[in-house]
N, C-alpha and C. Protein backbone atom coordinates (compact mmCIF):
# COMPACT_ATOMS: atom_id res chain seq x y z
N UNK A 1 0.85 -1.20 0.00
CA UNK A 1 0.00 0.00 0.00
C UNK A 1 0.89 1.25 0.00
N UNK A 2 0.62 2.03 -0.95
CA UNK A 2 1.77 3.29 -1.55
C UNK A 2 0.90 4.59 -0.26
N UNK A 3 2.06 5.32 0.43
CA UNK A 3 1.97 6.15 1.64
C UNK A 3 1.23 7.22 0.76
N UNK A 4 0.24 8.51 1.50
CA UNK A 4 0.62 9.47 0.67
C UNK A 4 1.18 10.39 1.27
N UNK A 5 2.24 10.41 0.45
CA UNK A 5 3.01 11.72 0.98
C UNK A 5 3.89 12.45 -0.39
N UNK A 6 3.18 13.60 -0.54
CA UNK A 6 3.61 14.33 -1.60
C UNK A 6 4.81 15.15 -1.69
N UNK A 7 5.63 15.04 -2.76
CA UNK A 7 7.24 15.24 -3.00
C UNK A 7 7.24 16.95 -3.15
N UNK A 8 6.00 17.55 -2.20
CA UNK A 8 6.12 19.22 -2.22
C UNK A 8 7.05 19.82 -1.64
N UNK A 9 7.89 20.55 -1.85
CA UNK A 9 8.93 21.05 -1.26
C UNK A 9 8.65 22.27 -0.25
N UNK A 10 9.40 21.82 0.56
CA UNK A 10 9.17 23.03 1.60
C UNK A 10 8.99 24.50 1.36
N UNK A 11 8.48 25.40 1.38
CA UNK A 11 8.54 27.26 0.57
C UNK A 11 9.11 27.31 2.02
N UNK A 12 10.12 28.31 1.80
CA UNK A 12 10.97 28.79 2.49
C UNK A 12 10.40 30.61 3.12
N UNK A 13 9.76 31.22 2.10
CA UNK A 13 8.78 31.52 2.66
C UNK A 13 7.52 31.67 3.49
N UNK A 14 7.31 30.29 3.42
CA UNK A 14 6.38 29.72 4.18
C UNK A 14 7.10 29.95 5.98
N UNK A 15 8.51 29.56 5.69
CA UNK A 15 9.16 29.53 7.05
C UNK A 15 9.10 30.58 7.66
N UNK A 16 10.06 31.78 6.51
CA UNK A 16 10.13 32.52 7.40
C UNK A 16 8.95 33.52 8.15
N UNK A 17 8.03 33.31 7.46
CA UNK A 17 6.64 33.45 8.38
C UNK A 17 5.85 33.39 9.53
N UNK A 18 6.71 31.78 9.43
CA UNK A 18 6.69 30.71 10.68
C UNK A 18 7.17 31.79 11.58
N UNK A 19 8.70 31.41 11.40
CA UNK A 19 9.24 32.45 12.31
C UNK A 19 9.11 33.88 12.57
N UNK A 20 9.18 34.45 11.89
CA UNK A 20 8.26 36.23 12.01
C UNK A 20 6.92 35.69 13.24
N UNK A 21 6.06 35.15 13.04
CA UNK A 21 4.84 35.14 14.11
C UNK A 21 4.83 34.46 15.20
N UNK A 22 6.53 33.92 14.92
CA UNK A 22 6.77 32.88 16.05
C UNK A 22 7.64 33.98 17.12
N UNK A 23 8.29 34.77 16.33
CA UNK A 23 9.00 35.84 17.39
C UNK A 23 7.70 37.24 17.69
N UNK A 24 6.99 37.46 16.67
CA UNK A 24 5.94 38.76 16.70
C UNK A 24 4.90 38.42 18.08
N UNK A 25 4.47 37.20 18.27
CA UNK A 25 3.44 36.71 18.99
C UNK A 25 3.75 36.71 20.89
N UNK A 26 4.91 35.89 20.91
CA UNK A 26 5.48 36.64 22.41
C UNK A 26 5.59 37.82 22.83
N UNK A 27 6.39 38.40 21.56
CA UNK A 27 6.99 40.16 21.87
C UNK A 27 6.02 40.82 22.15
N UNK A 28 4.88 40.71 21.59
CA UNK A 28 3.53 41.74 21.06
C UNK A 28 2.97 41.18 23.05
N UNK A 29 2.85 40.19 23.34
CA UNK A 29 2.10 39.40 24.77
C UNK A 29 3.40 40.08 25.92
N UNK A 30 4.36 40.24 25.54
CA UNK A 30 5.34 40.88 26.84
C UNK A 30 5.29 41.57 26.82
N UNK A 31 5.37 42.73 25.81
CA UNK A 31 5.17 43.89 25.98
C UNK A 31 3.77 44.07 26.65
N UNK A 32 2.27 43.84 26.72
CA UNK A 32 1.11 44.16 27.26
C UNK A 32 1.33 44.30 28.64
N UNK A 33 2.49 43.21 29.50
CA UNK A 33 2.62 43.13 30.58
C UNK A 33 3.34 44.16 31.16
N UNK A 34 3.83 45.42 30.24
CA UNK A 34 4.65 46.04 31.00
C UNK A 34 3.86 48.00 30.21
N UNK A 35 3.16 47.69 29.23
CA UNK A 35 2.54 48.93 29.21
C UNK A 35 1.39 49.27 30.37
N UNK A 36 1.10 50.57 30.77
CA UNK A 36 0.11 50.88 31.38
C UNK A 36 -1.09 50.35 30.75
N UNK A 37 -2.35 49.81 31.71
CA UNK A 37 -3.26 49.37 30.86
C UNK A 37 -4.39 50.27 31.03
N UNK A 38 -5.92 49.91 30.90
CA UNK A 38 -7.25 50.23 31.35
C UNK A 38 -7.13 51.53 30.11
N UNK A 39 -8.67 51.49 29.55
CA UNK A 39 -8.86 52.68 28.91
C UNK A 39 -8.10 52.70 27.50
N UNK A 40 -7.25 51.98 26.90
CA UNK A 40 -7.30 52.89 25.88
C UNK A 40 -7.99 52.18 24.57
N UNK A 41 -9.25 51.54 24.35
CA UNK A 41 -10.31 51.72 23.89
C UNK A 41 -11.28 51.85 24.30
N UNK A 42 -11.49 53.17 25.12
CA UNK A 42 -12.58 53.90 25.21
C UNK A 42 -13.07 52.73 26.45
N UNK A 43 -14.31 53.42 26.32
CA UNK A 43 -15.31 52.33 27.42
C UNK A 43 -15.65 51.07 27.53
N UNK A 44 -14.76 50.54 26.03
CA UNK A 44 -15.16 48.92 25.93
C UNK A 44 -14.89 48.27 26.61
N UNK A 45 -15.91 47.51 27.24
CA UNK A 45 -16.09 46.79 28.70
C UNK A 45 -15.36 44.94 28.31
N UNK A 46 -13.90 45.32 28.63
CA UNK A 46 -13.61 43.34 28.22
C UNK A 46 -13.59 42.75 29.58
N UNK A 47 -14.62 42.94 30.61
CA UNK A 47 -14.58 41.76 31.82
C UNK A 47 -15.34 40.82 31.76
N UNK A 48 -15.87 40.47 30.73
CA UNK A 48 -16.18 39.04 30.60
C UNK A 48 -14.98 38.42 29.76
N UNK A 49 -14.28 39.02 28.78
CA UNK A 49 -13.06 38.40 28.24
C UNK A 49 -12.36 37.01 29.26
N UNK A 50 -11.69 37.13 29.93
CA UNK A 50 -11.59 36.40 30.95
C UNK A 50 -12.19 34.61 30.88
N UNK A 51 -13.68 34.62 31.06
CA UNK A 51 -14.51 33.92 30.90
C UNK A 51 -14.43 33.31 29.96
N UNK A 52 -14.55 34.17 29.17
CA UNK A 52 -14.61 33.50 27.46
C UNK A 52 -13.43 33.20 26.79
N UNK A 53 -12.29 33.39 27.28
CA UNK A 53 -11.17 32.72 27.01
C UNK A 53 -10.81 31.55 27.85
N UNK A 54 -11.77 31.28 29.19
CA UNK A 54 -11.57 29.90 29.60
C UNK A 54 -12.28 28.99 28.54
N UNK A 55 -13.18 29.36 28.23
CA UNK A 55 -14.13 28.79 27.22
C UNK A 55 -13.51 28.20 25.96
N UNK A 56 -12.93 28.77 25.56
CA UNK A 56 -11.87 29.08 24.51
C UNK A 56 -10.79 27.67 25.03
N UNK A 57 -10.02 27.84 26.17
CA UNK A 57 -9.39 27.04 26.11
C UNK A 57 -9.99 25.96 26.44
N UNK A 58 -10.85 25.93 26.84
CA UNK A 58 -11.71 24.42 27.40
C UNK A 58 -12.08 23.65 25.57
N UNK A 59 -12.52 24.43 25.42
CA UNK A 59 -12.95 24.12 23.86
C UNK A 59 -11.65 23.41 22.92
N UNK A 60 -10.65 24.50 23.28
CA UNK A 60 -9.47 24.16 22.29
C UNK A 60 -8.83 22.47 22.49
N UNK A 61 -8.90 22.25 24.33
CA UNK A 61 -8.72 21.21 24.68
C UNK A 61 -9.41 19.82 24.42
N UNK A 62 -10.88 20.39 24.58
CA UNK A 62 -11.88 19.09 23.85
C UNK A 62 -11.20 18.51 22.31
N UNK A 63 -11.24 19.58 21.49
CA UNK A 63 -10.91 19.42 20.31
C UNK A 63 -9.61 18.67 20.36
N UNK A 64 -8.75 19.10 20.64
CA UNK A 64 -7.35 18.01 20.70
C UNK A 64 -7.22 17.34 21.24
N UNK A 65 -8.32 16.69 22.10
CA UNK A 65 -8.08 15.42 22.57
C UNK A 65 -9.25 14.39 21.39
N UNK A 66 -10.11 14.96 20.47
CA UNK A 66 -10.58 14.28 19.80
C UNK A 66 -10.04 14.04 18.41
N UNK A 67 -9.03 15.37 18.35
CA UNK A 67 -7.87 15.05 17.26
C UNK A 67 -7.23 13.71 17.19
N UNK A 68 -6.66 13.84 18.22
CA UNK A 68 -5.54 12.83 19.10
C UNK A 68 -6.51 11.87 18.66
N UNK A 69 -7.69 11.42 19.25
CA UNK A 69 -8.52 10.50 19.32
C UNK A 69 -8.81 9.27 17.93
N UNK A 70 -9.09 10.63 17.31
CA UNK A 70 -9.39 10.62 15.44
C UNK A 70 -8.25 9.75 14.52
N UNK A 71 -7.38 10.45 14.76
CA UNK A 71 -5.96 9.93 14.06
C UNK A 71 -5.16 8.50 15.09
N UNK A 72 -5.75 8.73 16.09
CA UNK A 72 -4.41 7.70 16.89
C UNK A 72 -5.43 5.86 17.34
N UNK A 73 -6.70 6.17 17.12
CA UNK A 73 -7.56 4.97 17.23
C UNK A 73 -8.41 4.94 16.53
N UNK A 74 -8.98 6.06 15.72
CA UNK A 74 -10.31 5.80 14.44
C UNK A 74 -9.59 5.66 13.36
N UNK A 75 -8.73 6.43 13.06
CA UNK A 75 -8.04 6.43 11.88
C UNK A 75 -8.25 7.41 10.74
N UNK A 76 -9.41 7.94 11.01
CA UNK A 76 -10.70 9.08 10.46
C UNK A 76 -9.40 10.27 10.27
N UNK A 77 -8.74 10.76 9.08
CA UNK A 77 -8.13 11.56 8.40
C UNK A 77 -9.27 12.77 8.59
N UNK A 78 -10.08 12.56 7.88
CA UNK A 78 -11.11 13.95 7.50
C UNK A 78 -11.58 14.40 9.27
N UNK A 79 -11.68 13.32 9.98
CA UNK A 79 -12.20 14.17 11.40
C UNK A 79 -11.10 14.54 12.09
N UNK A 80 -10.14 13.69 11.88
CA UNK A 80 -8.71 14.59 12.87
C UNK A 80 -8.30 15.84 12.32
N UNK A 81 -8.67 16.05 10.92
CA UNK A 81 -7.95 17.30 10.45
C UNK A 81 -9.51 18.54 10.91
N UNK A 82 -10.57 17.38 11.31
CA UNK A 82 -11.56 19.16 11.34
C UNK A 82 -11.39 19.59 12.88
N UNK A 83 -11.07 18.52 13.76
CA UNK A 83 -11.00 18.31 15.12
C UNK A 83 -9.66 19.48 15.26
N UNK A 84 -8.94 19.25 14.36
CA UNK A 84 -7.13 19.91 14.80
C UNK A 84 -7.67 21.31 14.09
N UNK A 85 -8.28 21.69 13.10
CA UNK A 85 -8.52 22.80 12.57
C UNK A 85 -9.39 23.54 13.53
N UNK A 86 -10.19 23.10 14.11
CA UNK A 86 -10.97 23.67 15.25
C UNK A 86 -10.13 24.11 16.26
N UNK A 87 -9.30 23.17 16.65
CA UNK A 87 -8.17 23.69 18.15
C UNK A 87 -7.75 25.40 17.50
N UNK A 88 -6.93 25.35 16.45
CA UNK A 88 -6.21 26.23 15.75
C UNK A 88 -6.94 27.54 15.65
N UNK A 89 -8.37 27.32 15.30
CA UNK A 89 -8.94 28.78 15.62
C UNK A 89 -9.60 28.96 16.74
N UNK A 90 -9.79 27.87 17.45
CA UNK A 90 -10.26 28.64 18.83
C UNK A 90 -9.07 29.04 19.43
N UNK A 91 -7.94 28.27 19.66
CA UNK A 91 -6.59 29.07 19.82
C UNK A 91 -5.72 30.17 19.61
N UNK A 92 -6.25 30.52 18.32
CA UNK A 92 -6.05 31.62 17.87
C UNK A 92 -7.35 32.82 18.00
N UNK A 93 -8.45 32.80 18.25
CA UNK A 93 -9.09 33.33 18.54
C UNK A 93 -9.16 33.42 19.92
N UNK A 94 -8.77 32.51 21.09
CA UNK A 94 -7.92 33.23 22.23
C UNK A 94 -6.76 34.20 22.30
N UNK A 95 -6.04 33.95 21.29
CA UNK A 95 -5.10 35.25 21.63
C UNK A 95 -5.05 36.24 21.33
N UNK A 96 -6.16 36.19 20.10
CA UNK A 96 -6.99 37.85 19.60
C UNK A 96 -7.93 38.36 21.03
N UNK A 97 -8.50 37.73 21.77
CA UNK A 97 -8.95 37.74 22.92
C UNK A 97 -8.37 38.35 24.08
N UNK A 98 -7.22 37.40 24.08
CA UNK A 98 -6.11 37.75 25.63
C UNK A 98 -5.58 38.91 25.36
N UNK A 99 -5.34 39.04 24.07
CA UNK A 99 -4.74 40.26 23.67
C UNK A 99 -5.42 41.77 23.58
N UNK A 100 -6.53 41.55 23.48
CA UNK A 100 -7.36 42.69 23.72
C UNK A 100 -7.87 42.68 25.36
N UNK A 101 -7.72 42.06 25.99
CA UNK A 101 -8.18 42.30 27.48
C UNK A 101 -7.31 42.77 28.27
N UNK A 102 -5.76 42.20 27.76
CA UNK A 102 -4.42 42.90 28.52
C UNK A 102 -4.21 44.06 27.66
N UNK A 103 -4.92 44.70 26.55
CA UNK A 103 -4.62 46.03 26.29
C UNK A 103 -5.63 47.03 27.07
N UNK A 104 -6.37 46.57 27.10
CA UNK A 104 -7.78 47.65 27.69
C UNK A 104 -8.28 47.13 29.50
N UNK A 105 -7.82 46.05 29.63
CA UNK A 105 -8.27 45.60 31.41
C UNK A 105 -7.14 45.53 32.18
N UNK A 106 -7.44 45.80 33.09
CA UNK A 106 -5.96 45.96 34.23
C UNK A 106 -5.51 44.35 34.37
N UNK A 107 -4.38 44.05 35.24
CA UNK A 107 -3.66 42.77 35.72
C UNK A 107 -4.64 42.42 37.00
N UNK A 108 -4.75 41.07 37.06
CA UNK A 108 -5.41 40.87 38.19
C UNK A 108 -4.19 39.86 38.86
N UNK A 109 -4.29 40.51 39.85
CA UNK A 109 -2.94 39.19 41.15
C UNK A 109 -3.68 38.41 41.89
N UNK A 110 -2.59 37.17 41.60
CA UNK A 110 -3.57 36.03 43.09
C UNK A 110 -3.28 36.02 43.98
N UNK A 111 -4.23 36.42 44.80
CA UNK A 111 -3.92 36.38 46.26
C UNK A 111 -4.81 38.05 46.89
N UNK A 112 -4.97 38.81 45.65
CA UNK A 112 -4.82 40.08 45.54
C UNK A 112 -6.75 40.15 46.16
N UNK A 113 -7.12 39.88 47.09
CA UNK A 113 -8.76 40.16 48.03
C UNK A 113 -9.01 41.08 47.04
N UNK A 114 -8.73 42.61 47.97
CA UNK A 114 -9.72 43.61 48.04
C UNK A 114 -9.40 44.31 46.81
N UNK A 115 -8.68 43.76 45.75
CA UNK A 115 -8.59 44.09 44.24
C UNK A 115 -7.89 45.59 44.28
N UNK A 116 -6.70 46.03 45.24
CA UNK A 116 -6.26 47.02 45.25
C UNK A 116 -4.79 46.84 44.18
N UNK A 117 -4.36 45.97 43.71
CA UNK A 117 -3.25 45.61 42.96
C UNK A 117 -2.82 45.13 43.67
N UNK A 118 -2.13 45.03 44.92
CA UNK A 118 -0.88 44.72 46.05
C UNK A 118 -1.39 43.68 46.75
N UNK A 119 -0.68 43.07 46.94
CA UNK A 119 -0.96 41.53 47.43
C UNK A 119 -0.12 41.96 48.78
N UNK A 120 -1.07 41.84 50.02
CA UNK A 120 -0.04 42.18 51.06
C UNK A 120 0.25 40.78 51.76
N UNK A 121 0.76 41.14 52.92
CA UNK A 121 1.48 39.94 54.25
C UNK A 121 -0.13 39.13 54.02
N UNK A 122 -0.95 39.83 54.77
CA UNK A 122 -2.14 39.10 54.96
C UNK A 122 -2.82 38.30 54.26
N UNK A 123 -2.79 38.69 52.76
CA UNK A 123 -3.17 38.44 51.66
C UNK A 123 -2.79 37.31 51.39
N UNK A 124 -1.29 37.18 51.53
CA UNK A 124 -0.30 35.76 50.77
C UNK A 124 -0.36 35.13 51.86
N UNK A 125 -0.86 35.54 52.91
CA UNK A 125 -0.83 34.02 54.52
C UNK A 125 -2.21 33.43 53.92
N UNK A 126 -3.07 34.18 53.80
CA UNK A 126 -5.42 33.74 53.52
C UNK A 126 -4.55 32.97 52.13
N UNK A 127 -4.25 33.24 51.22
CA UNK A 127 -3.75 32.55 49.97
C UNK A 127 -2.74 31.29 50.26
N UNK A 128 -1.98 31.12 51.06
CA UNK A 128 -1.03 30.38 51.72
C UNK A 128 -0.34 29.12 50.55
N UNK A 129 -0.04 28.67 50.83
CA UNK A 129 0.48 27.42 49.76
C UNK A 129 0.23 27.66 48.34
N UNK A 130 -0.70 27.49 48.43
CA UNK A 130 -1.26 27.43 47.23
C UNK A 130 -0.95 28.37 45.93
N UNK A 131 -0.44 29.53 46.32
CA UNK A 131 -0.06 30.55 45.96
C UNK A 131 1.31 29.86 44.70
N UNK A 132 2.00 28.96 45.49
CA UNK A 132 3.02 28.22 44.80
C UNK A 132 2.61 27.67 43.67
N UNK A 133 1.54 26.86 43.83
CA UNK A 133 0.95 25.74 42.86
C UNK A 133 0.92 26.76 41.92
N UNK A 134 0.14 27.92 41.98
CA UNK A 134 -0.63 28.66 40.82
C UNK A 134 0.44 29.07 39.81
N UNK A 135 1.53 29.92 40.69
CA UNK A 135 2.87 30.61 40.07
C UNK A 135 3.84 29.53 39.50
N UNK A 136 3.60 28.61 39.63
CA UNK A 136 4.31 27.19 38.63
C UNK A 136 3.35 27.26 37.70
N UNK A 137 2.20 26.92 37.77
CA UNK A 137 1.07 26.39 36.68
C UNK A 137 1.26 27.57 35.30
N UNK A 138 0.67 28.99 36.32
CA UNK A 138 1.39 30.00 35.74
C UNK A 138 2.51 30.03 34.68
N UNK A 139 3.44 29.90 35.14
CA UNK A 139 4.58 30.43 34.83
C UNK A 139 4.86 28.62 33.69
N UNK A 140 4.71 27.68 33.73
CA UNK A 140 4.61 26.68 32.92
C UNK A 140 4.11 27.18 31.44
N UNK A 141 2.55 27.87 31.60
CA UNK A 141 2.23 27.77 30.79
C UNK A 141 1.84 29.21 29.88
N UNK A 142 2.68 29.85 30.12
CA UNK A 142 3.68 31.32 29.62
C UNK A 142 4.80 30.84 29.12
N UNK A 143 5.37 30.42 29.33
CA UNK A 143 6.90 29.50 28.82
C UNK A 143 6.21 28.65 27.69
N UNK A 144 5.65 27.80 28.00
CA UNK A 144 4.77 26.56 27.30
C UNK A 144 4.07 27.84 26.12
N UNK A 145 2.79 28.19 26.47
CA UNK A 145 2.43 29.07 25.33
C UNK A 145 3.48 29.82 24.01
N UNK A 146 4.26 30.26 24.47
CA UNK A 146 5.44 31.21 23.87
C UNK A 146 6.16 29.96 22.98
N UNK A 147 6.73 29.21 23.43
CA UNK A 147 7.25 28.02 22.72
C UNK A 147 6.81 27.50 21.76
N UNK A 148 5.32 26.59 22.20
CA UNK A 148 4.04 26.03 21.30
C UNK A 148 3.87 26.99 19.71
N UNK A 149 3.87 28.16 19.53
CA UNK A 149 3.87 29.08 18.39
C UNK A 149 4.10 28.28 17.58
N UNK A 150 5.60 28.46 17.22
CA UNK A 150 6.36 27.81 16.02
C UNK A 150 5.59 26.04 15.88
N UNK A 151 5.51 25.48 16.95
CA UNK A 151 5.48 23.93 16.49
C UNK A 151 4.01 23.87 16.00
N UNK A 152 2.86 24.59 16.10
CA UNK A 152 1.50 24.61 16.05
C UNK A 152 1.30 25.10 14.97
N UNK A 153 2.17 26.12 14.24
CA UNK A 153 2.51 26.32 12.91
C UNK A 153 2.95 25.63 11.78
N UNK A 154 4.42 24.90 12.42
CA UNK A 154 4.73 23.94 11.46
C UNK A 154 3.93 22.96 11.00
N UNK A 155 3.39 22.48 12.70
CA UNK A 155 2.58 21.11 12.07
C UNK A 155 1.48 21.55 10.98
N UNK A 156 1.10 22.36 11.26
CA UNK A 156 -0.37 22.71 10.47
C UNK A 156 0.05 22.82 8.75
N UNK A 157 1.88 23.72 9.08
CA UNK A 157 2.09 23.58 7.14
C UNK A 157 2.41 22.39 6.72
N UNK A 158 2.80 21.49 7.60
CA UNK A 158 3.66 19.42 7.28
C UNK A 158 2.27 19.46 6.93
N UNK A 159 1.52 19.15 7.39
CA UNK A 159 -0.35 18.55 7.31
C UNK A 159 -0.68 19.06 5.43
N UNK A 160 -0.36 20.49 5.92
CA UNK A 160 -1.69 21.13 5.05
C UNK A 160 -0.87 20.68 3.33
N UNK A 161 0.58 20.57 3.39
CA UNK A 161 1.60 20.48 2.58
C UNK A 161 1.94 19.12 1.98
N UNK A 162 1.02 17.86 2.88
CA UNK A 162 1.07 16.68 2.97
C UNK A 162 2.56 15.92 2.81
N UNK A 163 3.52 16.82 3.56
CA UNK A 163 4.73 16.43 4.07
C UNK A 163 4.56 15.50 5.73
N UNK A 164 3.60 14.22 5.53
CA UNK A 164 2.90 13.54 6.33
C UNK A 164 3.89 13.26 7.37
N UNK A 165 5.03 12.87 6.85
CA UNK A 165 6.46 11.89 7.70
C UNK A 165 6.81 13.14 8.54
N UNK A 166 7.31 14.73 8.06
CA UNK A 166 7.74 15.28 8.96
C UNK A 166 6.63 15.81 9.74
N UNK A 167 5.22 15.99 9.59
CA UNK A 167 4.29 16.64 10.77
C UNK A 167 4.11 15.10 11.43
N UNK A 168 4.49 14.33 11.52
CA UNK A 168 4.06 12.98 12.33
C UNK A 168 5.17 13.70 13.17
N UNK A 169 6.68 13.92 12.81
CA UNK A 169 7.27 13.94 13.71
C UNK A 169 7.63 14.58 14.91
N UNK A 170 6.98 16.38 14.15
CA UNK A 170 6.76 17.22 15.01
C UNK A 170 5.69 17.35 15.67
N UNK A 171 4.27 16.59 15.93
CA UNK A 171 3.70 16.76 16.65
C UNK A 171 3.75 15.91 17.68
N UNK A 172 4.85 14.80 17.65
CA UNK A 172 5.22 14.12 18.86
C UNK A 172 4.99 15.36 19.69
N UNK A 173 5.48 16.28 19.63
CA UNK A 173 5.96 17.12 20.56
C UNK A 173 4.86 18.19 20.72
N UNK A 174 4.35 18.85 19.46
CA UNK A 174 3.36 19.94 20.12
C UNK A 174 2.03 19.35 20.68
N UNK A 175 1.82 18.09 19.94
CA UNK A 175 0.11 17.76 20.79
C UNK A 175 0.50 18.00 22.13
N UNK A 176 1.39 17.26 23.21
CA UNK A 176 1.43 17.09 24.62
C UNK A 176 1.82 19.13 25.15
N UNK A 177 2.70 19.63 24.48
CA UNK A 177 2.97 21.07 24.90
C UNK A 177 1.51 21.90 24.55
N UNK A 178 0.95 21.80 23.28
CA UNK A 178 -0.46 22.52 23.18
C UNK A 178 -1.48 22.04 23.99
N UNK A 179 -1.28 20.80 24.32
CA UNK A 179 -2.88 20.58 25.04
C UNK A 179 -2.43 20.83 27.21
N UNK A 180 -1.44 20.77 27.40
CA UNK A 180 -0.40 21.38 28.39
C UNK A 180 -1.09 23.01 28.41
N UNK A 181 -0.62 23.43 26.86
CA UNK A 181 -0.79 24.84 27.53
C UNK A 181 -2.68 25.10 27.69
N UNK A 182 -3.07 24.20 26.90
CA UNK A 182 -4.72 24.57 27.30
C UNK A 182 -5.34 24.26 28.17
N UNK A 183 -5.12 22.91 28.79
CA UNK A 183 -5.20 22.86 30.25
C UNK A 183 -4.99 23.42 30.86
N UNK A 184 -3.82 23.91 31.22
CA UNK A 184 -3.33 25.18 32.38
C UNK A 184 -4.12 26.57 32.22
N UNK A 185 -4.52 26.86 30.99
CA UNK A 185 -5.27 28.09 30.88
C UNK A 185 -6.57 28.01 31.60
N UNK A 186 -6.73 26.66 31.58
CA UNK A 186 -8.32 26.32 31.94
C UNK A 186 -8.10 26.89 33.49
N UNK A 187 -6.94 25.95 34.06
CA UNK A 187 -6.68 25.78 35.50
C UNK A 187 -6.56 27.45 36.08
N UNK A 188 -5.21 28.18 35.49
CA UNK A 188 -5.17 29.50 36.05
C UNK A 188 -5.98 30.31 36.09
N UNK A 189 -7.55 30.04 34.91
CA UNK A 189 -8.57 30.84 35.36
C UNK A 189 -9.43 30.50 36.60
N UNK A 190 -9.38 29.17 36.80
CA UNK A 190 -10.37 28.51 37.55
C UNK A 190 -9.51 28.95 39.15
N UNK A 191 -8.10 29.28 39.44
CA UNK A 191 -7.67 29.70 40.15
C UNK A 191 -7.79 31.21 40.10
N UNK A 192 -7.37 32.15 39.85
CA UNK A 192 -7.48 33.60 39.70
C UNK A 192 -8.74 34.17 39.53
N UNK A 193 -9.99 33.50 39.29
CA UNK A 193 -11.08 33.80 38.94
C UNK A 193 -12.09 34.37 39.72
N UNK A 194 -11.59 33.97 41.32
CA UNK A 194 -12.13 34.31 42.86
C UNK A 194 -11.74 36.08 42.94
N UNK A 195 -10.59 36.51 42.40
CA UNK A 195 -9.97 37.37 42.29
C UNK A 195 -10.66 38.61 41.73
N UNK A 196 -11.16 38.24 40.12
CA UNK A 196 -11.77 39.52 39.73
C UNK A 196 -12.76 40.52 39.68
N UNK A 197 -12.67 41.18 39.63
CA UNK A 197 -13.56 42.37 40.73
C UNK A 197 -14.97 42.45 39.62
């Protein structure tokens, strides 16, 4: 039985694309964390954003585990690719999301009660331990997110390019880091969520 895998050659353009949105996409998310925020589109109210980007990642996660599902025990080509095409824009339609809520909504801290910004003594004792768990989970999946870019890209051009052998090989690696980082999104809202005012 003849594989299919088509003798298309990589566009090198295609790459450096890759990479341009693979470096544009962090830079553009670090920088939000360090401009002043609130207000500068006007009155548009993003505090449900939040919400709807747990949604978002809850969603993104269903979907890649039925990807996974599709391709790794049905065998179903046409449903793993609508299952993985689904992750990709709800994923990406989270970060058109996150990205507009950290331009126009303030930072919310855990631990942070009476929603004054400052997390005091008292604050981080009522928060106690736990405080740890979050700032790992956290901080995992900020690292994890930022990384995931490039490989969530590639795979999608191996796929779409039917360069089958090399997206088999790279998604060893992004299924477990993408569905990592969507879980944790789920989790840090479901933690920080007590938080927002």
């Amino acid at each position: 039985m003849q594989t299919i895998e088509s003798n298309t050659k990589s566009n090198p353009v295609i790459f450096y694309l890759i990479a341009g949105l693979s470096i544009a996409v962090p830079v553009i998310v670090g920088i939000l964390f360090y401009v002043p925020q609130t207000g500068k589109l006007g009155d548009f109210d993003v505090s449900m954003l939040p919400h709807f980007n747990a949604l978002l990642n809850t969603g993104t996660s269903i979907a890649l585990l039925f990807g996974f599902y599709y391709i790794k025990y049905a065998r179903n080509q046409k449903y793993h690719r609508n299952a993985m095409v689904t992750a990709f824009v709800l994923s990406t339609i989270f970060l058109i999301s996150y990205v507009i809520y950290h331009f126009q909504g303030g930072h919310v801290k855990f631990g942070d009660i009476d929603g004054n910004g400052i997390v005091s003594e008292l604050e981080k004792a009522e928060a106690g331990s736990v405080r740890y768990f979050y700032y790992f989970v956290v901080l995992t999946h900020i690292v994890l997110a930022a990384i995931v870019v490039p490989f969530v890209l590639l795979s999608i051009y191996f796929a779409a390019s039917r360069q089958l052998a090399r997206h088999k090989k790279i998604v060893k690696y992004t299924f477990p880091i993408w569905l990592y980082v969507a879980v944790s999104g789920v989790v840090v809202y479901l933690m920080i969520s007590p938080y927002y005012q």
